[in-house]
PDB file of N, CA and C in Angstrom:
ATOM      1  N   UNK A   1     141.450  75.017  63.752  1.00  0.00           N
ATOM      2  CA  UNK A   1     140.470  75.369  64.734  1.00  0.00           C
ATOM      3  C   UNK A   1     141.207  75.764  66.003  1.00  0.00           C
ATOM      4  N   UNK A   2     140.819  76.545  66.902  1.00  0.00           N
ATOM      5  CA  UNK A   2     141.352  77.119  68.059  1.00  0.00           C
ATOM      6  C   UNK A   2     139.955  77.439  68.926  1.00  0.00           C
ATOM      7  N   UNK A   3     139.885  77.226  70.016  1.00  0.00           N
ATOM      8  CA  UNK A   3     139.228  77.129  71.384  1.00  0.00           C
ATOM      9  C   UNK A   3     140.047  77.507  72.585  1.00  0.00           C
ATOM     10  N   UNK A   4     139.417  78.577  73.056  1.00  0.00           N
ATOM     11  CA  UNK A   4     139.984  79.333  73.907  1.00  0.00           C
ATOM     12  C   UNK A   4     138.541  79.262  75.145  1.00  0.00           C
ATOM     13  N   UNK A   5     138.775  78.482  76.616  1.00  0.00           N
ATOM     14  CA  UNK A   5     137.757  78.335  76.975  1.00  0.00           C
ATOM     15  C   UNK A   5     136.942  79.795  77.707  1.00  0.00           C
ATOM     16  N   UNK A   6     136.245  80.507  77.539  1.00  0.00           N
ATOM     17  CA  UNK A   6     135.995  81.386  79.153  1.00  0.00           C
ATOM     18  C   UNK A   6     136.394  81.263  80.412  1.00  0.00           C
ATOM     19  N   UNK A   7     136.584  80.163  81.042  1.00  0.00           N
ATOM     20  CA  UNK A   7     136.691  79.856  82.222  1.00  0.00           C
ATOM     21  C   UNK A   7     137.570  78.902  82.030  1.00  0.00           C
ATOM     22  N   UNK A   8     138.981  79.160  82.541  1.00  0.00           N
ATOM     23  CA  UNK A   8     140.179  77.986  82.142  1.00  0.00           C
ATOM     24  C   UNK A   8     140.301  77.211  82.897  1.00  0.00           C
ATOM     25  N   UNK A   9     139.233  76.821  83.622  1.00  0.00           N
ATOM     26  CA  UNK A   9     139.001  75.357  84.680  1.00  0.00           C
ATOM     27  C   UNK A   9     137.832  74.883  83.789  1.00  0.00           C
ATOM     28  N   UNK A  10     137.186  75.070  83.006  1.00  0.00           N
ATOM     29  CA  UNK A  10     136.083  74.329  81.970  1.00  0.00           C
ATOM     30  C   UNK A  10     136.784  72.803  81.210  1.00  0.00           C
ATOM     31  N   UNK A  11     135.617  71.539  82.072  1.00  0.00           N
ATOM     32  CA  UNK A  11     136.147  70.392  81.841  1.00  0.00           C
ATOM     33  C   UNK A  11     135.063  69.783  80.728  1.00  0.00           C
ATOM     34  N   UNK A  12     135.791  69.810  79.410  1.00  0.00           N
ATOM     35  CA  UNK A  12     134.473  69.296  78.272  1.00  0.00           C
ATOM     36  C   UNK A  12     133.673  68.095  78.723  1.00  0.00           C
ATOM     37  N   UNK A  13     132.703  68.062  79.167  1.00  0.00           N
ATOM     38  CA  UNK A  13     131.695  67.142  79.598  1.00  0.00           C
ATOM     39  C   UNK A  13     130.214  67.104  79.008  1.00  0.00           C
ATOM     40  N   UNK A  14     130.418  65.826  77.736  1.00  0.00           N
ATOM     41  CA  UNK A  14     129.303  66.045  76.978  1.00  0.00           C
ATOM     42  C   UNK A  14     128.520  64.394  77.037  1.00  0.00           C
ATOM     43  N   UNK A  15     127.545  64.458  77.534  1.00  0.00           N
ATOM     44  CA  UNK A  15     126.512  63.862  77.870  1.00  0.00           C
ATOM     45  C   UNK A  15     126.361  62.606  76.506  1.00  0.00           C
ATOM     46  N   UNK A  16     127.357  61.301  77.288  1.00  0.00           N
ATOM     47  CA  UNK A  16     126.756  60.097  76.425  1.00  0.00           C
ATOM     48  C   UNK A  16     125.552  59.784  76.130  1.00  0.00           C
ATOM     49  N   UNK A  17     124.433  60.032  76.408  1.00  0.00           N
ATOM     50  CA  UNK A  17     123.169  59.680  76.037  1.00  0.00           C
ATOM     51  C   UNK A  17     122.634  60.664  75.144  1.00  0.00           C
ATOM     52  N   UNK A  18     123.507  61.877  74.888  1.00  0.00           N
ATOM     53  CA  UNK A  18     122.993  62.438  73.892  1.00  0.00           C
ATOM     54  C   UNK A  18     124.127  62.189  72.621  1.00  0.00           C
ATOM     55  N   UNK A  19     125.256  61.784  72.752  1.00  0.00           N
ATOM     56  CA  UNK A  19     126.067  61.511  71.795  1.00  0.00           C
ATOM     57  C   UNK A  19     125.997  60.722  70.631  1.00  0.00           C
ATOM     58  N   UNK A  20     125.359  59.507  70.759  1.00  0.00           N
ATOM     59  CA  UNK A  20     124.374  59.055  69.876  1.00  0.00           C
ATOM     60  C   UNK A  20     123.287  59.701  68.546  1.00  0.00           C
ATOM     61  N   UNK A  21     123.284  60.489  69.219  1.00  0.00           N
ATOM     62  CA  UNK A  21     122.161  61.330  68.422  1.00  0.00           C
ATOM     63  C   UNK A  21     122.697  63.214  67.738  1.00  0.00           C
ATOM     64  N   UNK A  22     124.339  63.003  68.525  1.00  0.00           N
ATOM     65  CA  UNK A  22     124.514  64.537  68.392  1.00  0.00           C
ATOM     66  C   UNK A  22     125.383  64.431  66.725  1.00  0.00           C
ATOM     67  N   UNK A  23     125.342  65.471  66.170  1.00  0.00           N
ATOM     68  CA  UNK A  23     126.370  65.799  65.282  1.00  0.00           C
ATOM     69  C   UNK A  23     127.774  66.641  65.682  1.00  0.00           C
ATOM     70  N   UNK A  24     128.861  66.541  64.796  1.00  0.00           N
ATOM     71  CA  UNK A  24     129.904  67.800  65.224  1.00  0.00           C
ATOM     72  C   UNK A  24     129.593  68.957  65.215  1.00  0.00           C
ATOM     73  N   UNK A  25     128.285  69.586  64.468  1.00  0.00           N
ATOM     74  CA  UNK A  25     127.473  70.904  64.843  1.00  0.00           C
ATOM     75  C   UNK A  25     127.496  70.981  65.984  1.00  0.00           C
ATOM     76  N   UNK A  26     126.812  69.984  66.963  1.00  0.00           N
ATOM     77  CA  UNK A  26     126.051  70.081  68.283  1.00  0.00           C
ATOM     78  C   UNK A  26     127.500  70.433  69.291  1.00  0.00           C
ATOM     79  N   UNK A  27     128.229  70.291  68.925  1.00  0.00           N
ATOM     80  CA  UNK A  27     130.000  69.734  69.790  1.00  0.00           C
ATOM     81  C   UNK A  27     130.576  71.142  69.205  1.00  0.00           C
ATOM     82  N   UNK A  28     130.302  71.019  68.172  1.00  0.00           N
ATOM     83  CA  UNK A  28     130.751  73.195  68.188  1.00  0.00           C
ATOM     84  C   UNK A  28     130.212  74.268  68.593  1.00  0.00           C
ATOM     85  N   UNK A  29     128.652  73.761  69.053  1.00  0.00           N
ATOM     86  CA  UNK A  29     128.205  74.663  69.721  1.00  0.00           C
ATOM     87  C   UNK A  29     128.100  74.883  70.775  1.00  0.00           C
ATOM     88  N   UNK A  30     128.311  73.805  71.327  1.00  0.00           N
ATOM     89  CA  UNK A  30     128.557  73.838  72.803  1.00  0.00           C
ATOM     90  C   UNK A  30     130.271  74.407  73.425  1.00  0.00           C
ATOM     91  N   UNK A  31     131.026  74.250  72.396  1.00  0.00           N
ATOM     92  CA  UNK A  31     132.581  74.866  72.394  1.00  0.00           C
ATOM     93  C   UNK A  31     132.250  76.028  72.348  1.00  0.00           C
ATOM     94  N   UNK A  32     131.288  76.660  71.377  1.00  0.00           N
ATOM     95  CA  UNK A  32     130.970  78.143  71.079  1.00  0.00           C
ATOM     96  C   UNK A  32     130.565  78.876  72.387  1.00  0.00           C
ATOM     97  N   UNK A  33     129.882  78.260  72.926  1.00  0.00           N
ATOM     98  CA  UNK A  33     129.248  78.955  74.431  1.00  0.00           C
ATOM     99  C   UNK A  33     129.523  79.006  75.269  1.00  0.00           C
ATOM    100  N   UNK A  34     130.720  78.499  75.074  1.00  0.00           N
ATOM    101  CA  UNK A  34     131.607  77.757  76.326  1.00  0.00           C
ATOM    102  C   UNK A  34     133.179  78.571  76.230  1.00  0.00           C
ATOM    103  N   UNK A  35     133.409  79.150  75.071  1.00  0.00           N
ATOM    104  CA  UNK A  35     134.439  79.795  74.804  1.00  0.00           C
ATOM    105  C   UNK A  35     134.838  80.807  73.122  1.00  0.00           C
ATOM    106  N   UNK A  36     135.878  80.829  73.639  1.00  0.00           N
ATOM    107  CA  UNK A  36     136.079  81.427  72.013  1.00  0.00           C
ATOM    108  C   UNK A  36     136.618  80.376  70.915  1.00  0.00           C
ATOM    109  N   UNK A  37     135.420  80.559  69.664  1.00  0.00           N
ATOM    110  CA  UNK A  37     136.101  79.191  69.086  1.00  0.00           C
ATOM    111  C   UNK A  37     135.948  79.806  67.749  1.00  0.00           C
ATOM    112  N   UNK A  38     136.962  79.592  66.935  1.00  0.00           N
ATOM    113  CA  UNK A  38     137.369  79.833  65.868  1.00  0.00           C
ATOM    114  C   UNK A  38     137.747  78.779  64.641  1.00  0.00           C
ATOM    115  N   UNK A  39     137.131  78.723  63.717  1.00  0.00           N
ATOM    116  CA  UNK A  39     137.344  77.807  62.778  1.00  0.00           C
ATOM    117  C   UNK A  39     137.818  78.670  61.184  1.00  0.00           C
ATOM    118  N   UNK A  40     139.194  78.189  60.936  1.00  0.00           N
ATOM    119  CA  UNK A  40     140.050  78.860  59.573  1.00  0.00           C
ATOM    120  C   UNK A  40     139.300  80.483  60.104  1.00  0.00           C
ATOM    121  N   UNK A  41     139.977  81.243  61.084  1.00  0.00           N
ATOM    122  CA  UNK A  41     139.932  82.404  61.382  1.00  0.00           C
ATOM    123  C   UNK A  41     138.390  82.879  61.419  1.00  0.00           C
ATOM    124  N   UNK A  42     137.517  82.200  61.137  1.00  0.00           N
ATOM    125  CA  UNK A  42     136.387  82.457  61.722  1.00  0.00           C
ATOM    126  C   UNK A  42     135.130  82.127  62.858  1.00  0.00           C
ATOM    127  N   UNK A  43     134.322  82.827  63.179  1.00  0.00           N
ATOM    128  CA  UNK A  43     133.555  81.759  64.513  1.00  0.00           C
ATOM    129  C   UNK A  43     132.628  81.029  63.918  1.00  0.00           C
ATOM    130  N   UNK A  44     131.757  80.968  64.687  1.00  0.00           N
ATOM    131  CA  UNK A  44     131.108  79.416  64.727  1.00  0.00           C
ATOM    132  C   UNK A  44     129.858  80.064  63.786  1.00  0.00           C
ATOM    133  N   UNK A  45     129.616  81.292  64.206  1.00  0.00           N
ATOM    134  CA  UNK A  45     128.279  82.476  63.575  1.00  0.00           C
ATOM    135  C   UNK A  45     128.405  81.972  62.103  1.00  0.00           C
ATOM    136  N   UNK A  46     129.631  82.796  61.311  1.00  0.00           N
ATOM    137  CA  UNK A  46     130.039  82.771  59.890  1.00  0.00           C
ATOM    138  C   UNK A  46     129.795  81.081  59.377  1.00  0.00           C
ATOM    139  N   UNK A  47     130.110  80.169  60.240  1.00  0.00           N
ATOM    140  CA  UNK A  47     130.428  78.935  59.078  1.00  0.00           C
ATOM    141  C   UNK A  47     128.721  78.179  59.203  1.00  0.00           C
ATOM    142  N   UNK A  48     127.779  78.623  60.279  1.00  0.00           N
ATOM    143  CA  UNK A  48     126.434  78.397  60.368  1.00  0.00           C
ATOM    144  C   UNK A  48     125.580  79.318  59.399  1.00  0.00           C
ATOM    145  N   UNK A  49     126.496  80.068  59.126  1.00  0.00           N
ATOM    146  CA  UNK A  49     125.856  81.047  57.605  1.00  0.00           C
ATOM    147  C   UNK A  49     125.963  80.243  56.759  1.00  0.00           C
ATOM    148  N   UNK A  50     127.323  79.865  56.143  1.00  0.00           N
ATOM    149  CA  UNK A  50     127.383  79.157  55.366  1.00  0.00           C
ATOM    150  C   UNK A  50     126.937  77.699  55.078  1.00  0.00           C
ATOM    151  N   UNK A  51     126.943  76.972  56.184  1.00  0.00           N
ATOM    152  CA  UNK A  51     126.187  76.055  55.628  1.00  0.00           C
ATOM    153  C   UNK A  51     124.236  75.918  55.662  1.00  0.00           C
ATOM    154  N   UNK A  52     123.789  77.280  56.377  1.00  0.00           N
ATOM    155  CA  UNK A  52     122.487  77.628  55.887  1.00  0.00           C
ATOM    156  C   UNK A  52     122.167  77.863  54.498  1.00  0.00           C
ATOM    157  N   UNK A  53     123.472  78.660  54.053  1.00  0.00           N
ATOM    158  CA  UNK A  53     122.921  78.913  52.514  1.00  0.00           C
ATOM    159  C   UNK A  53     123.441  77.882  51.654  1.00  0.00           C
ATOM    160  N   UNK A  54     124.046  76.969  52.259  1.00  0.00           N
ATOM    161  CA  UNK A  54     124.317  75.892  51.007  1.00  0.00           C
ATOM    162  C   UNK A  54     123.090  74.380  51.572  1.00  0.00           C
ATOM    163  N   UNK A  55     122.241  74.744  52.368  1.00  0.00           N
ATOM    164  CA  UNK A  55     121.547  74.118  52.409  1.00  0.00           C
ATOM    165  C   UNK A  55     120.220  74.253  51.688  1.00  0.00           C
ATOM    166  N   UNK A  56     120.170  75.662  51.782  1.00  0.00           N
ATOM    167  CA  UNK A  56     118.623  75.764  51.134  1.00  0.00           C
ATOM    168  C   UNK A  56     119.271  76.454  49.510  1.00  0.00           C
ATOM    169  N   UNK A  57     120.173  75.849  49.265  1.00  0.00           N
ATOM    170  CA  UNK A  57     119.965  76.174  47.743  1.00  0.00           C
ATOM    171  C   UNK A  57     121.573  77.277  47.666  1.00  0.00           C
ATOM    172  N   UNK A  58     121.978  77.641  48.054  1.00  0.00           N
ATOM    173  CA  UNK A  58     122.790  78.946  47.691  1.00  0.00           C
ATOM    174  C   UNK A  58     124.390  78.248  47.455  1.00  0.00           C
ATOM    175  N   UNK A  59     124.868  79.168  46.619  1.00  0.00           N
ATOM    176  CA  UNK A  59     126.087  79.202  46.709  1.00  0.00           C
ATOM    177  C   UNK A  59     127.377  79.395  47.540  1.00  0.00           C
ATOM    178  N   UNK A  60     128.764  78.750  47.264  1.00  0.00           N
ATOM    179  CA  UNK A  60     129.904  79.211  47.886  1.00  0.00           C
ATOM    180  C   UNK A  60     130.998  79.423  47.039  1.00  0.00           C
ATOM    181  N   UNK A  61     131.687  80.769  47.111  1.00  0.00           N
ATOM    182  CA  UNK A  61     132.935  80.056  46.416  1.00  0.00           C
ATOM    183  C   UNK A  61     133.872  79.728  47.338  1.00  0.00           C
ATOM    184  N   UNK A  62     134.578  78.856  46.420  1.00  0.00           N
ATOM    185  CA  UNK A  62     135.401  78.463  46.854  1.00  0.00           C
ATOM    186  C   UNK A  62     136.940  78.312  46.470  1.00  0.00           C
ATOM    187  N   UNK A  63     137.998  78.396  46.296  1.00  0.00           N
ATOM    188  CA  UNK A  63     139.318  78.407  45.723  1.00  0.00           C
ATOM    189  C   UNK A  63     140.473  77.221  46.407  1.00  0.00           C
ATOM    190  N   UNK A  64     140.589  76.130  45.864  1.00  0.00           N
ATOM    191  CA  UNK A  64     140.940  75.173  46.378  1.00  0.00           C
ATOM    192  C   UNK A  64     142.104  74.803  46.167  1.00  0.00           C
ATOM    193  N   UNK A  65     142.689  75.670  45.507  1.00  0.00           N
ATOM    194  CA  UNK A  65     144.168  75.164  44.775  1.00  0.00           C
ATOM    195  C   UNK A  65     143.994  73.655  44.349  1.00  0.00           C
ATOM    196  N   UNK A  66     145.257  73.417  44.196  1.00  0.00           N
ATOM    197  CA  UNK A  66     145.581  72.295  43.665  1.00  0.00           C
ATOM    198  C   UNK A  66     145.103  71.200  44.532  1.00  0.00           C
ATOM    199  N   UNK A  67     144.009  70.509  44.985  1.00  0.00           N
ATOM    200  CA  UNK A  67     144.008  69.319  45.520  1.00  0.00           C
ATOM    201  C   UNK A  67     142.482  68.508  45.198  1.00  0.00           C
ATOM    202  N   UNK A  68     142.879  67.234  45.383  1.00  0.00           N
ATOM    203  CA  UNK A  68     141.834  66.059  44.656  1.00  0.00           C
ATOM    204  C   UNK A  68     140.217  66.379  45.176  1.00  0.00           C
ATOM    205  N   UNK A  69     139.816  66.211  44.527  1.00  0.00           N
ATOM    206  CA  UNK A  69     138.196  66.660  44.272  1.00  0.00           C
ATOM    207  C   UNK A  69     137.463  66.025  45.392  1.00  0.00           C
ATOM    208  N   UNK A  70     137.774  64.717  45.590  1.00  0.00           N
ATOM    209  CA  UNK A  70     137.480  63.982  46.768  1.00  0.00           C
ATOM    210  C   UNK A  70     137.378  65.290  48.270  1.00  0.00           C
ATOM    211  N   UNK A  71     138.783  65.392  48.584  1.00  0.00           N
ATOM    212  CA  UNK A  71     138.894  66.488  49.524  1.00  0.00           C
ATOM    213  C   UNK A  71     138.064  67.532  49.610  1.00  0.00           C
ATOM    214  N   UNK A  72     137.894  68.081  48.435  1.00  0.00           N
ATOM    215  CA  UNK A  72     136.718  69.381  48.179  1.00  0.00           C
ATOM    216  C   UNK A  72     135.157  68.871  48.368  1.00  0.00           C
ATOM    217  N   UNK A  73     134.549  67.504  48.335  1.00  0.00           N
ATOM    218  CA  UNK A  73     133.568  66.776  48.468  1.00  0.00           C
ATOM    219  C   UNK A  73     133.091  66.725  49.811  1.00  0.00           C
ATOM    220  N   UNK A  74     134.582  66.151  50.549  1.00  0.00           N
ATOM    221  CA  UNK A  74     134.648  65.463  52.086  1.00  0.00           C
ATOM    222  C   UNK A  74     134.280  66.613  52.783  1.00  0.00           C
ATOM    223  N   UNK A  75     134.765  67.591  52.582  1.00  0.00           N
ATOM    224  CA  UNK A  75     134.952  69.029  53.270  1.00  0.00           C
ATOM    225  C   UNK A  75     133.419  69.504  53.101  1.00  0.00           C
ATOM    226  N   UNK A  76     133.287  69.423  51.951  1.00  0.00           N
ATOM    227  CA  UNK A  76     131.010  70.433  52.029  1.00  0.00           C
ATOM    228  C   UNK A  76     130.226  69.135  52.586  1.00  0.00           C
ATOM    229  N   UNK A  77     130.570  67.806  52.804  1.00  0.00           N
ATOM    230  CA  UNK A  77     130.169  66.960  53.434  1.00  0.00           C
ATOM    231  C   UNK A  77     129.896  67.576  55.111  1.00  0.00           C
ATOM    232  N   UNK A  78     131.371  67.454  55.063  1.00  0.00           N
ATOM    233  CA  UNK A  78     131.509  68.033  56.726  1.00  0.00           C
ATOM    234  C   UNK A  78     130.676  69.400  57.282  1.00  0.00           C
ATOM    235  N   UNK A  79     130.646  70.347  56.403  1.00  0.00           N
ATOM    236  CA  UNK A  79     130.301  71.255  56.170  1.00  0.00           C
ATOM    237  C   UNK A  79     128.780  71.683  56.645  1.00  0.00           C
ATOM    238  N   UNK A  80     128.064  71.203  55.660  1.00  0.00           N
ATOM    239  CA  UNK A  80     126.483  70.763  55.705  1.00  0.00           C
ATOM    240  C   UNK A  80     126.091  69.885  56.478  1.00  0.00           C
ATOM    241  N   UNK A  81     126.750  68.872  56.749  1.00  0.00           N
ATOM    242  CA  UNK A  81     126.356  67.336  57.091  1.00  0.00           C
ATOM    243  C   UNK A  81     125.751  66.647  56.241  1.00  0.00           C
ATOM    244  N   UNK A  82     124.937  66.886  55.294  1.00  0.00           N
ATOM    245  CA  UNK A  82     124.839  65.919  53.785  1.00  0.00           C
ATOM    246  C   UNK A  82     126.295  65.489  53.901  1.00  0.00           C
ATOM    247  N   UNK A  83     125.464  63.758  53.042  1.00  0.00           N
ATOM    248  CA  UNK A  83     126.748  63.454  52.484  1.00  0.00           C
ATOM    249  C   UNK A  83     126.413  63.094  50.820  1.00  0.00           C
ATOM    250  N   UNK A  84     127.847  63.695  50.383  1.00  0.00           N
ATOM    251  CA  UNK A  84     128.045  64.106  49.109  1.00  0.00           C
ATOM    252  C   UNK A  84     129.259  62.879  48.540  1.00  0.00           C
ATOM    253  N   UNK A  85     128.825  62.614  47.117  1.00  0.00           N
ATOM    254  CA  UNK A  85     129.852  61.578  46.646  1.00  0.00           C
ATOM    255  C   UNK A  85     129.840  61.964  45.083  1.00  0.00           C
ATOM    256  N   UNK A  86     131.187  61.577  44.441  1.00  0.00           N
ATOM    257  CA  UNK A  86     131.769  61.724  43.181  1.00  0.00           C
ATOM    258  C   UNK A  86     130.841  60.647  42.592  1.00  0.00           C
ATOM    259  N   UNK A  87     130.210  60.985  41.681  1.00  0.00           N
ATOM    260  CA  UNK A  87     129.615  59.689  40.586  1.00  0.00           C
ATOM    261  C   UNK A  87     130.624  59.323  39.288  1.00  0.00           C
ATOM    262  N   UNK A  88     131.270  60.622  39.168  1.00  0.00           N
ATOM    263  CA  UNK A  88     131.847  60.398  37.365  1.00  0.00           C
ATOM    264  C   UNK A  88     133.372  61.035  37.775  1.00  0.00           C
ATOM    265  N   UNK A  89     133.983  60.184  37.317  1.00  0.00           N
ATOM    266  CA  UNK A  89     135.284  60.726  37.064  1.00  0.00           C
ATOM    267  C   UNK A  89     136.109  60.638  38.360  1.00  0.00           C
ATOM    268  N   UNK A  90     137.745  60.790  38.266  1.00  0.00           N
ATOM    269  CA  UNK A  90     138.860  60.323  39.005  1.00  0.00           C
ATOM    270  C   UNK A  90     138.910  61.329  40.481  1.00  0.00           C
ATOM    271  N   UNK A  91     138.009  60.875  41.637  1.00  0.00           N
ATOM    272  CA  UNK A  91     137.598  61.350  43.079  1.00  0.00           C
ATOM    273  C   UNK A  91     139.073  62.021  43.292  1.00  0.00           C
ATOM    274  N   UNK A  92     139.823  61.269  43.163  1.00  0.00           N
ATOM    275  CA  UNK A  92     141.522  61.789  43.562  1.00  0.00           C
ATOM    276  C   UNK A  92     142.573  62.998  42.281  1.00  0.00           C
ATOM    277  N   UNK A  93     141.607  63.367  41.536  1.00  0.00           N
ATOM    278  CA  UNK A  93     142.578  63.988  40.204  1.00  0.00           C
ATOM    279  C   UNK A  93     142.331  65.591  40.928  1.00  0.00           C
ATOM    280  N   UNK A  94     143.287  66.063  40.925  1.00  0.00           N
ATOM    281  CA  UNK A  94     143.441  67.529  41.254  1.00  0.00           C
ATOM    282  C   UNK A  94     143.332  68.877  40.044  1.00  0.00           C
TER     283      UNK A  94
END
């Protein structure tokens, strides 16, 4: 991720009484408006696509190389904000 602010005196000041209640959505969007923010070479637009369409039903691909299934779980967790868990089989086998 990379954040580049608009205004390079911009002091992140995010309101404890809403923190409680915010997600890391809410904290990227406020980075988003606040500057240029980029996540794995894309903005904030593209990855709110994506987890629109993996919310109401749609697909992603994805190409993960070699790493434990767990990781690939944690990540569309993060992703969506659902949380997602392995029922069957070795969470850590790649």
């Amino acid at each position: 991720m990379t954040f580049k602010p608009f205004d390079p005196d911009l002091k992140f000041e995010y309101s404890g009484e809403n923190a409680g209640r915010s997600t890391h959505w809410d904290i990227l969007e406020y980075l988003a408006k606040n500057g240029d923010l980029k996540i794995n070479g894309h903005d904030l637009a593209f990855w709110m696509g994506v987890r629109q369409n993996l919310l109401s039903g749609g697909g992603f691909k994805l190409c993960a190389g070699p790493v434990a299934a767990r990781l690939i779980v944690d990540e569309l967790s993060f992703l969506t904000g659902t949380r997602y868990s392995i029922i069957s089989g070795d969470q850590n086998k790649k």
